[in-house]
Protein backbone atom coordinates (compact mmCIF):
# COMPACT_ATOMS: atom_id res chain seq x y z
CA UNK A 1 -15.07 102.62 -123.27
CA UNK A 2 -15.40 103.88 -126.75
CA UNK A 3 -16.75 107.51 -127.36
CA UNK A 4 -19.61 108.49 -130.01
CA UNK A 5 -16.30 108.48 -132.72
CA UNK A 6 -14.21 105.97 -133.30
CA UNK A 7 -11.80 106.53 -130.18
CA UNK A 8 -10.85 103.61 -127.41
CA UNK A 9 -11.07 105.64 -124.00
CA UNK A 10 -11.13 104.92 -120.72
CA UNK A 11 -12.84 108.07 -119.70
CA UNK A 12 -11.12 111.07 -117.12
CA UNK A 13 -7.49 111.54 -117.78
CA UNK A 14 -7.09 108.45 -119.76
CA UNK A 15 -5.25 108.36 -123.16
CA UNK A 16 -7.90 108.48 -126.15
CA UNK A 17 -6.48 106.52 -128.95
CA UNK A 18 -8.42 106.28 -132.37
CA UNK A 19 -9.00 103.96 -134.71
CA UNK A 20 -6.59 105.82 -137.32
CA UNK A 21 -3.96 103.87 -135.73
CA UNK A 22 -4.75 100.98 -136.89
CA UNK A 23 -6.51 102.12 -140.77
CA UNK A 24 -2.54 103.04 -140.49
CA UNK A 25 -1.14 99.55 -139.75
CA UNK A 26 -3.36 98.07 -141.99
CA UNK A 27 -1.94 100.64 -144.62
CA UNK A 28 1.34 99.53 -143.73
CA UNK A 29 0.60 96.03 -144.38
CA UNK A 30 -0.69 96.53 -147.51
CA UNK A 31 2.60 98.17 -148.57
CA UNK A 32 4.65 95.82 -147.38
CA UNK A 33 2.84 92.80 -149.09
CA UNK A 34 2.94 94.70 -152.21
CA UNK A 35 6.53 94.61 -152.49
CA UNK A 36 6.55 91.38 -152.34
CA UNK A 37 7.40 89.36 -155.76
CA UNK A 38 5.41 86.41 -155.34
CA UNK A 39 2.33 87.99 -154.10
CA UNK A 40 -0.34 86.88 -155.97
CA UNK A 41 -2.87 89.70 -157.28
CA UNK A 42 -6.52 89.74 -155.57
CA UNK A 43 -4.76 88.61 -152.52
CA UNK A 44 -6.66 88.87 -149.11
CA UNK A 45 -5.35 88.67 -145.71
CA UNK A 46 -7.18 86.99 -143.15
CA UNK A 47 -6.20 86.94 -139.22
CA UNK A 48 -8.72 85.13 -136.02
CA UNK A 49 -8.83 87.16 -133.34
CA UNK A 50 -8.51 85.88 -129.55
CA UNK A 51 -11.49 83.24 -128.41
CA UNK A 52 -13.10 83.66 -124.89
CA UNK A 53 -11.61 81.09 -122.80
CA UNK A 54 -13.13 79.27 -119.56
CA UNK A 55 -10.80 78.35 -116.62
CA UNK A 56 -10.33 74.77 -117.00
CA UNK A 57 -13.49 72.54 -117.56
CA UNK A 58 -15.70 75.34 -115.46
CA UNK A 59 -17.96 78.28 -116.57
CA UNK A 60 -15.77 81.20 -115.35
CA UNK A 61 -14.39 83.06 -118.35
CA UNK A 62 -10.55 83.43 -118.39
CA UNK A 63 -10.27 87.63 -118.41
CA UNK A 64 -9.91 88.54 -122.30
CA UNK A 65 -7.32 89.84 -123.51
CA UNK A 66 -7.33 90.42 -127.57
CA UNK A 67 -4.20 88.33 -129.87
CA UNK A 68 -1.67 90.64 -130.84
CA UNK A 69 -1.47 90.70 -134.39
CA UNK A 70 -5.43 90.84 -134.70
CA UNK A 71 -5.02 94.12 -132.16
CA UNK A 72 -2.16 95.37 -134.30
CA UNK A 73 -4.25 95.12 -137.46
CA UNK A 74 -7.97 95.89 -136.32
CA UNK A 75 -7.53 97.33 -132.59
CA UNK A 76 -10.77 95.07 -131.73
CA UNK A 77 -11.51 94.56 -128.15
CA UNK A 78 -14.21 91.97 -128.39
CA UNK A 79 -13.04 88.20 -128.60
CA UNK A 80 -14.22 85.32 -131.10
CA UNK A 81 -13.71 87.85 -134.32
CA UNK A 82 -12.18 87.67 -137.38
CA UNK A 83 -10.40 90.16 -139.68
CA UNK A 84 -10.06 90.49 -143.56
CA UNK A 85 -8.26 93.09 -145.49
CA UNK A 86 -7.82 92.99 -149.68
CA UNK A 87 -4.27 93.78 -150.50
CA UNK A 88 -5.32 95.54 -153.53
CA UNK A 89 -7.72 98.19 -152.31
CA UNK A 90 -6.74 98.31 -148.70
CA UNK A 91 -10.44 97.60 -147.78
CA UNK A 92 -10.99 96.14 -144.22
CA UNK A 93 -13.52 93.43 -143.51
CA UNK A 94 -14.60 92.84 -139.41
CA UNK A 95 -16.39 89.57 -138.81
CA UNK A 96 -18.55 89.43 -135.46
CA UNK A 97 -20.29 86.69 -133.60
CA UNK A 98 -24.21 86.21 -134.00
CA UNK A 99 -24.99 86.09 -131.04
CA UNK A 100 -28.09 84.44 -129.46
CA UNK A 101 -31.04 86.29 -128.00
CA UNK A 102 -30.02 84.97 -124.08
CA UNK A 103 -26.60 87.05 -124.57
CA UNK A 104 -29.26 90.32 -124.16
CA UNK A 105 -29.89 88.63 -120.76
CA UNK A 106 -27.09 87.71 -118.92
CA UNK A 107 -24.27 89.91 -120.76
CA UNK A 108 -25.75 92.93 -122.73
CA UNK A 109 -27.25 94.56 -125.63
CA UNK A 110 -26.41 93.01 -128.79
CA UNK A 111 -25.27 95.37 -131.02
CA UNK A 112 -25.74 95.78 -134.76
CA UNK A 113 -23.13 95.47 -137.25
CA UNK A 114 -23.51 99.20 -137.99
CA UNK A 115 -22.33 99.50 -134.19
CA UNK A 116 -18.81 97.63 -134.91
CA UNK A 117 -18.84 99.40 -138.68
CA UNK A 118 -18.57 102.58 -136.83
CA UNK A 119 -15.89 101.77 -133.68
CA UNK A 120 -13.75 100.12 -135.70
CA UNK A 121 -13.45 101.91 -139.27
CA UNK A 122 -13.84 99.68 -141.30
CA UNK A 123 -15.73 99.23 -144.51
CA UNK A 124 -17.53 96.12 -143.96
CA UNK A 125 -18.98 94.06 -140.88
CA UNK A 126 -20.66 90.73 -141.54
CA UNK A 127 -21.05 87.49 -139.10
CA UNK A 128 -18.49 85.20 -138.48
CA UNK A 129 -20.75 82.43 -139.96
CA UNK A 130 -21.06 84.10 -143.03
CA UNK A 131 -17.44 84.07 -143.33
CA UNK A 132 -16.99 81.54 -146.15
CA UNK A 133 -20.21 83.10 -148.24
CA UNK A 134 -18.30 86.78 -148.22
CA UNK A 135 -15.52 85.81 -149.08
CA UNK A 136 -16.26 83.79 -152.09
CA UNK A 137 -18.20 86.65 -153.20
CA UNK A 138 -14.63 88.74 -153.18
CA UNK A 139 -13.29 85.98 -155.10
CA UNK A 140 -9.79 86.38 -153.76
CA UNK A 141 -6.96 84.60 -155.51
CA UNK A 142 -5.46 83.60 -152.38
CA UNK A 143 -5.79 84.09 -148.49
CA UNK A 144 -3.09 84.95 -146.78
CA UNK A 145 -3.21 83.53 -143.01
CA UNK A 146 -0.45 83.79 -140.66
CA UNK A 147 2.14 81.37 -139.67
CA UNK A 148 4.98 81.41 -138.27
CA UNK A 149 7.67 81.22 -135.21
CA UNK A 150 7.46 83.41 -132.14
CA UNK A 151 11.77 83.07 -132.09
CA UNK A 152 11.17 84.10 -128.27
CA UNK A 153 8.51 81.58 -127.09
CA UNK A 154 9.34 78.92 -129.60
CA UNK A 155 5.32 78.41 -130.02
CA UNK A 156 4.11 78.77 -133.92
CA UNK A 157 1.18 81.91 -133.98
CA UNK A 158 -2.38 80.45 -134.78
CA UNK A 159 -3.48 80.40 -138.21
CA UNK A 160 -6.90 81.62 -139.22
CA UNK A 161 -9.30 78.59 -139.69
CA UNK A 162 -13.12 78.36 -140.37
CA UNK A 163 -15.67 75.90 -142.07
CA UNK A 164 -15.28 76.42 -145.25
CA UNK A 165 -11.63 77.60 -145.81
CA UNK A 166 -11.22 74.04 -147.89
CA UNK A 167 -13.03 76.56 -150.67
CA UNK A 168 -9.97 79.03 -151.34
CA UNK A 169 -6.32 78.72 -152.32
CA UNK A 170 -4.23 78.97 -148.68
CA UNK A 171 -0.56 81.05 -148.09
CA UNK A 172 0.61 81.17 -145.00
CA UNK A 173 4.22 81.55 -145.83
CA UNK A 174 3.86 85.62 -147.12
CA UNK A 175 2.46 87.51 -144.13
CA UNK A 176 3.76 86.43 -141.12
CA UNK A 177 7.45 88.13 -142.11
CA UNK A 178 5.74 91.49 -143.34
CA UNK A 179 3.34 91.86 -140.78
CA UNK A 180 6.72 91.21 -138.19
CA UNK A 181 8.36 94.11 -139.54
CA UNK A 182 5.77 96.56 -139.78
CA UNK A 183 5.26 95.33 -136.16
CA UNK A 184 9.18 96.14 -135.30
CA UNK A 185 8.84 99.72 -136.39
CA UNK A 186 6.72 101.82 -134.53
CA UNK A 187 4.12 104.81 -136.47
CA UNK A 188 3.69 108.28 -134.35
CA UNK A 189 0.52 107.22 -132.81
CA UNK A 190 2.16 103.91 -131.90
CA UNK A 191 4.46 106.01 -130.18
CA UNK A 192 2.34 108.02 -128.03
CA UNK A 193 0.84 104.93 -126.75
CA UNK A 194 3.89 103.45 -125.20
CA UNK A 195 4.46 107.03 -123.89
CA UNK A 196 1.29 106.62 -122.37
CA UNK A 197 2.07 103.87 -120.67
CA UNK A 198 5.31 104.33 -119.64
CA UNK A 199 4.05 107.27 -117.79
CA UNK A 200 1.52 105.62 -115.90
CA UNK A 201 3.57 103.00 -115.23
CA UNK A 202 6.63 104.86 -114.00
CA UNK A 203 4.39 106.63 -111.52
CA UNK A 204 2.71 103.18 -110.15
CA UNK A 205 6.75 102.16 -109.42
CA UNK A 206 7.35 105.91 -107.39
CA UNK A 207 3.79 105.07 -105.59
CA UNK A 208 5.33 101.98 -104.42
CA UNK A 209 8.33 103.66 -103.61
CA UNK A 210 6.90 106.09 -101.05
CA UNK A 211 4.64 103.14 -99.70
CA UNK A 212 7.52 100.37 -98.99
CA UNK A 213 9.12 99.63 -95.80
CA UNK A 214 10.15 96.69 -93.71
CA UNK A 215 7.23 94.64 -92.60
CA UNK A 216 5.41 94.71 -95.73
CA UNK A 217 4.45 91.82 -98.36
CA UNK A 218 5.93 91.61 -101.75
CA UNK A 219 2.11 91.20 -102.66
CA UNK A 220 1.01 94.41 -101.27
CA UNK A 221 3.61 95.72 -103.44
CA UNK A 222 2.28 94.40 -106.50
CA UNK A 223 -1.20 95.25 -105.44
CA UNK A 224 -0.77 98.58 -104.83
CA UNK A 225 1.10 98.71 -108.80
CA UNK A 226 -1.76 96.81 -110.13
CA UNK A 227 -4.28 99.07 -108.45
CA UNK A 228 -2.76 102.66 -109.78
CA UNK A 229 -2.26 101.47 -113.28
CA UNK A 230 -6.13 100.57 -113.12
CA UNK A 231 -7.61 103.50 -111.11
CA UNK A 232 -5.17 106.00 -112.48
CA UNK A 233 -4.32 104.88 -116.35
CA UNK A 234 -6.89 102.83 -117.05
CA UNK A 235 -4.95 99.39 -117.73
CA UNK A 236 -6.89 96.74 -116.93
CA UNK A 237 -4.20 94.47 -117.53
CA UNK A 238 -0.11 94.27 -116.73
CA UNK A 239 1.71 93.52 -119.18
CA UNK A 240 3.16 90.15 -117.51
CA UNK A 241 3.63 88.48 -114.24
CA UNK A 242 4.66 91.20 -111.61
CA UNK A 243 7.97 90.59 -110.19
CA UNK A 244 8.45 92.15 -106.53
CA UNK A 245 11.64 90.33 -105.14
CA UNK A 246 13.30 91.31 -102.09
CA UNK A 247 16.50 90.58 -100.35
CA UNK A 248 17.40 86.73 -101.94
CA UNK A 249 14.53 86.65 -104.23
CA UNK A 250 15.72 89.85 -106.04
CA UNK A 251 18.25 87.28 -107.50
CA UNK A 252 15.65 85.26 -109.15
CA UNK A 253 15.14 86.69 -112.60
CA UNK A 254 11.46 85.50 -113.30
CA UNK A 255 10.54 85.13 -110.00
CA UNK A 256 6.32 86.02 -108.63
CA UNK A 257 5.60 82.90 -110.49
CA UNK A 258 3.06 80.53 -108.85
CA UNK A 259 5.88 79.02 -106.83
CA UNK A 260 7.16 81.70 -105.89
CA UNK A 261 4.36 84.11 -105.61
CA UNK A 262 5.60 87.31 -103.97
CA UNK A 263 4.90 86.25 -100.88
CA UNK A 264 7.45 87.11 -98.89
CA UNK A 265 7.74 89.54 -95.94
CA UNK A 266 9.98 92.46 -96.83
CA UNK A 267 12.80 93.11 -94.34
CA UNK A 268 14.89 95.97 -93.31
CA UNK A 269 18.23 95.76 -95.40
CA UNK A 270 16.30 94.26 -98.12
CA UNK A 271 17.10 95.20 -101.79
CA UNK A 272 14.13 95.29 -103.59
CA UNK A 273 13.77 94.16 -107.26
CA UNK A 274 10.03 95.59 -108.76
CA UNK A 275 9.76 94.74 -112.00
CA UNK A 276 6.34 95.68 -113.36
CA UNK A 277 4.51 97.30 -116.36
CA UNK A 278 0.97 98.19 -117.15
CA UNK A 279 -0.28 97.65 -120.79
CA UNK A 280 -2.98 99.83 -122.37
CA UNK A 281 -5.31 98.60 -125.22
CA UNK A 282 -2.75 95.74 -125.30
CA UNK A 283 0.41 97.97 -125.53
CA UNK A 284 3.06 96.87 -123.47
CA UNK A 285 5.32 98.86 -120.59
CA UNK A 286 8.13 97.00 -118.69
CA UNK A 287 10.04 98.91 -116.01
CA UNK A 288 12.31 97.91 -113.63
CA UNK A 289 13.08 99.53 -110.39
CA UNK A 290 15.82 98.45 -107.45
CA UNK A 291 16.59 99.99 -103.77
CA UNK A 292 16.59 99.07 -100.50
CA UNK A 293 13.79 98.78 -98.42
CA UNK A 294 14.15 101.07 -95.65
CA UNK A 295 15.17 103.93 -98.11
CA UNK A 296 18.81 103.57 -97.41
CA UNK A 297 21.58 102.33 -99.17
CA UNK A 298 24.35 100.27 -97.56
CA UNK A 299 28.04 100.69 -98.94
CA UNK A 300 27.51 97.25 -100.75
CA UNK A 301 24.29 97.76 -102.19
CA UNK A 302 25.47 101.06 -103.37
CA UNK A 303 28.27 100.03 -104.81
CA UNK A 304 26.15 97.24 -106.58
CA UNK A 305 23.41 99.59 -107.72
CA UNK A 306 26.07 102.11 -109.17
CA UNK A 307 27.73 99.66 -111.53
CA UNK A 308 24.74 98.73 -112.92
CA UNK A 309 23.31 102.42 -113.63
CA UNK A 310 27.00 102.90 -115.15
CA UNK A 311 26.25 100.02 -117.30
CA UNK A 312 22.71 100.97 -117.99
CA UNK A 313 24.19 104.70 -118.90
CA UNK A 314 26.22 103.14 -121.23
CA UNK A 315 24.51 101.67 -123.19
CA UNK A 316 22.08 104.02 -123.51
CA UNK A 317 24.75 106.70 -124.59
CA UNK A 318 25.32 104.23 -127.21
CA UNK A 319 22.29 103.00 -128.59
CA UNK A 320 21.38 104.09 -132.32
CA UNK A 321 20.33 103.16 -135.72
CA UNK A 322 22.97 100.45 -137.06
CA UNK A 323 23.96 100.07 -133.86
CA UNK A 324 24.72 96.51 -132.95
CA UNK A 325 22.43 95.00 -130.11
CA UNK A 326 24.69 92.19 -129.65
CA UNK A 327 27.25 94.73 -128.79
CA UNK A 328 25.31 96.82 -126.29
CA UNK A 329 24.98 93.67 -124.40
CA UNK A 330 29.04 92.99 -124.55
CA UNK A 331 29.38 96.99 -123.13
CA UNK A 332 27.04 95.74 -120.34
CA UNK A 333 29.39 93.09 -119.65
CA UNK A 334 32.48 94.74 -119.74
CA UNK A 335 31.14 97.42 -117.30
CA UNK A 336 29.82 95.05 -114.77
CA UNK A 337 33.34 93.35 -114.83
CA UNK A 338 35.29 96.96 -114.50
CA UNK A 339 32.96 97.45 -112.00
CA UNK A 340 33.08 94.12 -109.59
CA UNK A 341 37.16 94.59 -110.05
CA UNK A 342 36.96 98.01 -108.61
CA UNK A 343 34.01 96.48 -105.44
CA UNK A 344 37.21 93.74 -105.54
CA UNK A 345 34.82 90.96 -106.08
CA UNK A 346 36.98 90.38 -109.21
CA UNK A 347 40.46 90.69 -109.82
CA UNK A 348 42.60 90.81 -113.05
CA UNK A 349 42.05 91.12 -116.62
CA UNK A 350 38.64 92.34 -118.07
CA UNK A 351 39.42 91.20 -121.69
CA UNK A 352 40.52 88.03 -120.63
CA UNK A 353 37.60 87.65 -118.12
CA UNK A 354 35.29 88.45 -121.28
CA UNK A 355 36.63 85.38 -123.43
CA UNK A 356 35.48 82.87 -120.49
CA UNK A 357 32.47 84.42 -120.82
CA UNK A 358 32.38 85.73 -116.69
CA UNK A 359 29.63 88.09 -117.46
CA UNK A 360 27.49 85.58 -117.74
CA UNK A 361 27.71 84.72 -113.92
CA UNK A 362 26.31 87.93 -112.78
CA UNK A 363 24.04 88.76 -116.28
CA UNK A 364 22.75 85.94 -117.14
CA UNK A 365 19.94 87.18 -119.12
CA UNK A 366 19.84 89.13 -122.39
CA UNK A 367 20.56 93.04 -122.22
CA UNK A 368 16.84 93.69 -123.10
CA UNK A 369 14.63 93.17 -125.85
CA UNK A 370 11.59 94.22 -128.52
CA UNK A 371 8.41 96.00 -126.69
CA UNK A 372 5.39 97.00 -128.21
CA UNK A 373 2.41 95.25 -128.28
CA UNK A 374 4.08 92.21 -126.71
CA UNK A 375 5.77 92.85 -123.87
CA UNK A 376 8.77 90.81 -125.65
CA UNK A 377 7.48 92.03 -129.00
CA UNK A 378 8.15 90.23 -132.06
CA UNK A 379 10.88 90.28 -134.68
CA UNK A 380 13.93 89.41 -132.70
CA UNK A 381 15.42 87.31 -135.05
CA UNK A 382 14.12 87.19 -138.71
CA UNK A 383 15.27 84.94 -141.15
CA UNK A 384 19.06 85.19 -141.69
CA UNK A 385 20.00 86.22 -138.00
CA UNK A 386 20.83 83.71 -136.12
CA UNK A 387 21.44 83.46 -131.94
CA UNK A 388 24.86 83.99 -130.47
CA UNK A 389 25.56 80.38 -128.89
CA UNK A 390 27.52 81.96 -125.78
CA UNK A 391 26.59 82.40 -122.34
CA UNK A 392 24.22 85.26 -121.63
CA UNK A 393 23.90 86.14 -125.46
CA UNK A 394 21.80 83.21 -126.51
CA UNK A 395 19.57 84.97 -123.80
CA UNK A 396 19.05 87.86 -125.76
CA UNK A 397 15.66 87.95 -127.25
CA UNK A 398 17.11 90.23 -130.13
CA UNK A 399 20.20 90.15 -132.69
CA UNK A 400 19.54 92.58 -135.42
CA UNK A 401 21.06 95.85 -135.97
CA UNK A 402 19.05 99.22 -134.26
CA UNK A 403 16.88 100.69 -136.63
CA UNK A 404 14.98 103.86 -136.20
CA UNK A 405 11.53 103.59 -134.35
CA UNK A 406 12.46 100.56 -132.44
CA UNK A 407 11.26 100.62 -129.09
CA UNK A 408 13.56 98.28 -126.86
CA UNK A 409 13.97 97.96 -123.03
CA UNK A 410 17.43 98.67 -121.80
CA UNK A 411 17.84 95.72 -119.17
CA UNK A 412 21.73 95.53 -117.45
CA UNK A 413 21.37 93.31 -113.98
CA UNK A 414 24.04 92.20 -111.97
CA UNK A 415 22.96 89.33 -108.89
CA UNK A 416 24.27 86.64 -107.63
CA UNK A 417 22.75 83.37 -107.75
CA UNK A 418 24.08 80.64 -105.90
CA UNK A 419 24.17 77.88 -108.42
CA UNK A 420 25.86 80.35 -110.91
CA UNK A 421 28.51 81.48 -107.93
CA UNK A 422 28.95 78.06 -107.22
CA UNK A 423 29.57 76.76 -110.77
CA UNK A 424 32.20 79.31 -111.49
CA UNK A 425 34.24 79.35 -108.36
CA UNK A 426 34.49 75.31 -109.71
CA UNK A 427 35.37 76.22 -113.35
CA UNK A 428 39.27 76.70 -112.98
CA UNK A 429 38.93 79.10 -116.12
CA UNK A 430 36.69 81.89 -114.02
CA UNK A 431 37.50 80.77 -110.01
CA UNK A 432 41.10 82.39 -110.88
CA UNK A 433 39.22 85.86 -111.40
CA UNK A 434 37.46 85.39 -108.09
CA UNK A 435 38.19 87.12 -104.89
CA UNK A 436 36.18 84.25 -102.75
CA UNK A 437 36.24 86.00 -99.36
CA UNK A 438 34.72 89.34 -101.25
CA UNK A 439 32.41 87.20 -102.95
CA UNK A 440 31.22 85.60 -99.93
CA UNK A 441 30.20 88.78 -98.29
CA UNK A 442 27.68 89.19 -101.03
CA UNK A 443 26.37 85.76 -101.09
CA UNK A 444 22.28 86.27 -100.25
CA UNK A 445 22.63 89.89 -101.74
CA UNK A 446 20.38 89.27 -104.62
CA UNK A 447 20.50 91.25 -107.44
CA UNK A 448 19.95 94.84 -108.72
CA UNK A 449 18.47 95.49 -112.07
CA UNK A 450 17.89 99.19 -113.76
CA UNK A 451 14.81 98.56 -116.62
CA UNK A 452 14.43 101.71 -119.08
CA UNK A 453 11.92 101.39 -122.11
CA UNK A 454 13.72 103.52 -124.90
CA UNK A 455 12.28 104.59 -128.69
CA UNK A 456 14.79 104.53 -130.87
CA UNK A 457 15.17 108.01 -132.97
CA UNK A 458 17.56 109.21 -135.52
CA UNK A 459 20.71 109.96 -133.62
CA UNK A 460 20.13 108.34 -130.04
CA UNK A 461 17.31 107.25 -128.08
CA UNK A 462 14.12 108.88 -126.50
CA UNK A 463 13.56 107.50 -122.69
CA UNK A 464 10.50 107.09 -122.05
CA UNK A 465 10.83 105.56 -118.36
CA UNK A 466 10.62 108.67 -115.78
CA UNK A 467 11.48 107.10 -112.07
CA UNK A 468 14.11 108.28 -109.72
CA UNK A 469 17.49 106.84 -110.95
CA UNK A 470 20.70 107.31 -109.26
CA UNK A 471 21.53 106.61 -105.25
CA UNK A 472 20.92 110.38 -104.43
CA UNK A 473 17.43 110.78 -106.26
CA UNK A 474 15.91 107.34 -104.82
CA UNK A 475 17.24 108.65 -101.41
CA UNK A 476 16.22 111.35 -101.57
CA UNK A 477 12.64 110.59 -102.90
CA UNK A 478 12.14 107.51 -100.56
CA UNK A 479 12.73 110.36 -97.56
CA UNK A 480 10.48 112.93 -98.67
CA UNK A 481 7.61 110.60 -99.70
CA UNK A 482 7.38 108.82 -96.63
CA UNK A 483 3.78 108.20 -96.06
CA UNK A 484 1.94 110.00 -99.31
CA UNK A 485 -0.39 108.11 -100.65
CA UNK A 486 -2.62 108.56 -103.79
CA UNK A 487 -6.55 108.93 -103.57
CA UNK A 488 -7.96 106.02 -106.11
C-alpha cells in the first residue's frame, strides 16, 4: 500500500497521496491554536485513533476504517494508535501497539518503530504503553484532547484516554473548534484528493448506467458501484450506505438501509435514484444520479427531472464566498415551486406558497452539506449559528456563510412521499395550492435527485462531479452504452 517514501498508494493508476498532506494539517493546527488567547504555553495535543472492533461478542473483526480527525491529523491507516503533536515546535509524536510475538503468526510481520517513523513523517514513534512515561518526559503544561458535538449526528467525538492521563493537566474545550475549521477549509493536496475521488466515483455511476435495465436488482446495482470503485480506484470503502432506489423507493431519502436493503427488482418505467460515493484514504465522494430504467424518459419524468437540474443549475450559478447557504436552499425551493406550477401540479402564488413553507413537501431534506473527510463533514454549525426551525431548513446540515475552499454537495430533490402528499392536501394552508387530480397522476412516481460535489473557489465553484446531466446526454449515453462493460 505504501511505497519505499512516505506515499499511501494503491498501486496501477491509483492516486499516490503523501504524507505532506498531513505534516500540512498538522501545521495548520498549530496555527490555529496559536491564535488562541487562552492557550496555555508547552501545550500538547493529543487525539486516539480508531480501535479494531469485533462483530458483536464474536472473533470476526469489524473492517477498519481509521477516526476522522486522527486521519486528518496523522493520515494513519493502522487502528489502536495514538497521536501527539507540541503546539510550540510543531513536532509530531505516533504511538503504536506492542504487539505480541503470535501477531507474526496469524497476521504479519511486526514492524519496527523506525517502519511507522518513516510512513508517517513524523519525528517520534514510541508504544502506546509507554504513552504516559513520554509524555511526562515532554512535560507539557496541558493536553489538549478533543471534545465536542458532531451538530449533524448529535453524538459528542471521543476524547483521548489512557492509564495514566490522571498525571497531566486536561483541556478539552480548545481544540475541538480549531481543529473544525481547519477541517472546513480544504489545502491543495486536500483538494486533489476529492478530485480523485469524484472521478472514480462519477465513472462507477456511468458504469451502472450502461449496465441497468428492467429485470435487474437494485443490489446488482450497488455491486457493480462497489466493485469499480475497488478494482478501478482503489477504495476499499464507500463512503456510506449505497442508495439504489427505483420506481417508489426512489422517494425514500435514506433508503438501502437494512430494512430496506436494495432489494428490489428494477422495472421498466422505473426512475432510478443511485446515490453512491467511494471514499479514498478516508476522503469522502457523494454523487447522486436519476433516470429511468429503460433509458427513456416519459413526459412526466422529464418534466420532473428538468425542474430539478434547473434548480440544481441554480444554485450552482450562485454559489460563492459570502454567499448564504441558507439561501441557496430557499432558490431550490422557489424553483421547484415555479416549476410544479408550470407541470400544473401547483397552482397560484410562489411567494405565498414559500411562507407555508410548500417546499418542504417535495424537499424535505437540506439542499446539501460539508464533504471532506466525512461524508457529512464537520463544521456545519459552529458556535453562534444556530438551525433555521422551518420545514426543510432545520434539515440542512449547514448554516454558515460560503467561504473559499469549502467543498459542499449541491443536493436539490423533488419526490413525492405519500405521508408528506397526504399531510398537505389536509393542511387547508397548502391543499389550496394543490391541483389534486395532477397530483394524483404522480402518486408512486418517487423522486428525482441531481447530487454534484462542488469546491468552492474565489468567484464561483469548481464541479468536480463529471456524469451525464441533462435529458439529452443521459439519453443519449444510456443508448450508446448499451451492453459495455469494464474489464476488472
Amino acid at each position: 500500500m505504501f511505497c519505499c517514501r512516505p506515499v499511501f498508494w494503491m498501486g496501477k493508476d491509483t492516486l499516490r497521496v503523501s504524507a505532506a498532506l498531513f505534516a500540512e494539517n498538522r501545521q495548520r493546527l498549530c496555527l490555529g491554536l496559536k491564535a488562541k488567547s487562552d492557550l496555555n504555553p508547552r501545550s500538547v495535543v493529543l487525539l486516539q485513533g480508531g480501535e479494531q472492533k469485533q462483530r458483536y461478542c464474536t472473533d470476526t473483526d469489524v473492517l477498519f476504517r481509521q477516526e476522522s480527525f486522527f486521519h486528518w491529523t496523522f493520515g494513519v491507516t493502522e487502528a489502536d494508535c495514538f497521536g501527539a503533536v507540541d503546539v510550540d515546535s510543531g513536532k509530531s509524536f505516533l504511538f503504536v501497539p506492542k504487539l505480541p510475538e503470535s501477531y507474526a503468526t496469524w497476521m504479519g510481520e511486526i514492524h519496527p518503530r523506525e517502519h511507522f517513523k518513516e510512513k508517517y513523517a513524523v519525528d517520534e514513534v514510541h508504544y502506546t504503553c509507554d504513552i504516559a512515561d513520554v509524555l511526562t518526559s515532554k512535560n507539557p503544561a496541558a493536553l489538549l484532547t478533543l471534545r465536542g458535538l458532531n451538530t449533524d449526528s448529535g453524538s459528542i467525538c471521543r476524547e483521548a484516554s489512557f492509564e495514566g492521563i490522571s498525571r497531566f493537566t486536561v483541556d478539552n474545550t480548545i481544540l475541538h473548534p480549531v481543529i473544525v475549521e481547519c477541517r472546513l477549509i480544504k489545502t491543495d493536496m486536500e483538494l486533489e484528493v476529492l478530485r480523485y475521488t469524484n472521478r472514480i466515483s462519477s465513472e462507477a455511476h456511468k458504469e451502472i448506467m450502461k449496465h441497468v435495465k428492467p429485470g435487474k436488482k437494485e443490489y446488482e446495482m450497488e455491486s457493480l458501484f462497489q466493485h469499480y470503485c475497488y478494482s478501478r480506484g482503489g477504495m476499499r470503502h464507500t463512503s456510506y450506505t449505497c442508495i439504489c432506489g427505483s420506481g417508489h423507493n426512489s422517494s425514500v431519502l435514506h433508503y438501502g438501509h437494512a430494512g430496506a436493503p436494495n432489494d428490489k427488482t428494477i422495472n421498466d418505467g422505473d426512475m432510478c435514484l443511485f446515490d453512491m460515493g467511494g471514499e479514498y484514504y478516508c476522503y469522502s465522494s457523494d454523487i447522486t444520479c436519476s433516470f429511468p430504467a429503460n433509458g427513456k424518459f416519459t413526459a412526466d419524468q422529464k418534466t420532473i427531472y428538468e425542474a430539478v437540474l434547473r434548480s440544481s443549475r441554480a444554485v450552482m450559478a450562485a454559489v460563492k464566498p459570502g454567499a448564504k447557504w441558507t439561501d441557496m436552499h430557499r432558490l431550490a425551493d422557489r424553483v421547484h415551486l415555479e416549476e410544479l406550477v408550470k407541470a400544473g401540479i401547483l397552482h397560484g402564488d410562489v411567494d405565498d406558497m414559500l411562507e407555508v413553507h410548500l417546499g418542504s413537501v417535495f424537499m424535505p431534506h437540506g439542499l446539501g452539506h460539508l464533504l471532506g473527510i466525512d461524508v457529512h463533514d464537520v463544521g456545519g454549525y459552529p458556535e453562534g449559528v444556530e438551525r433555521v426551525n422551518e420545514p426543510g431548513l432545520r434539515s440542512l446540515r449547514m448554516g454558515r456563510l460560503v467561504q473559499e475552499r469549502m467543498v459542499l454537495t449541491v443536493e436539490p430533490g423533488i419526490y413525492f412521499i405519500n405521508h408528506l402528499l397526504d399531510q398537505a392536501l389536509a393542511d387547508p394552508a397548502q391543499s389550496c395550492f394543490i391541483n389534486r387530480d395532477v397530483l394524483a397522476r404522480f402518486r408512486g412516481f418517487g423522486g428525482v435527485r441531481i447530487e454534484d460535489d462542488v469546491a468552492v473557489t474565489a468567484t464561483g465553484v469548481e464541479l468536480l462531479t463529471c456524469v451525464p446531466r441533462t435529458v439529452e446526454e443521459i439519453e443519449a449515453f444510456m443508448a450508446e452504452a448499451e451492453g459495455k462493460s469494464f474489464s476488472a
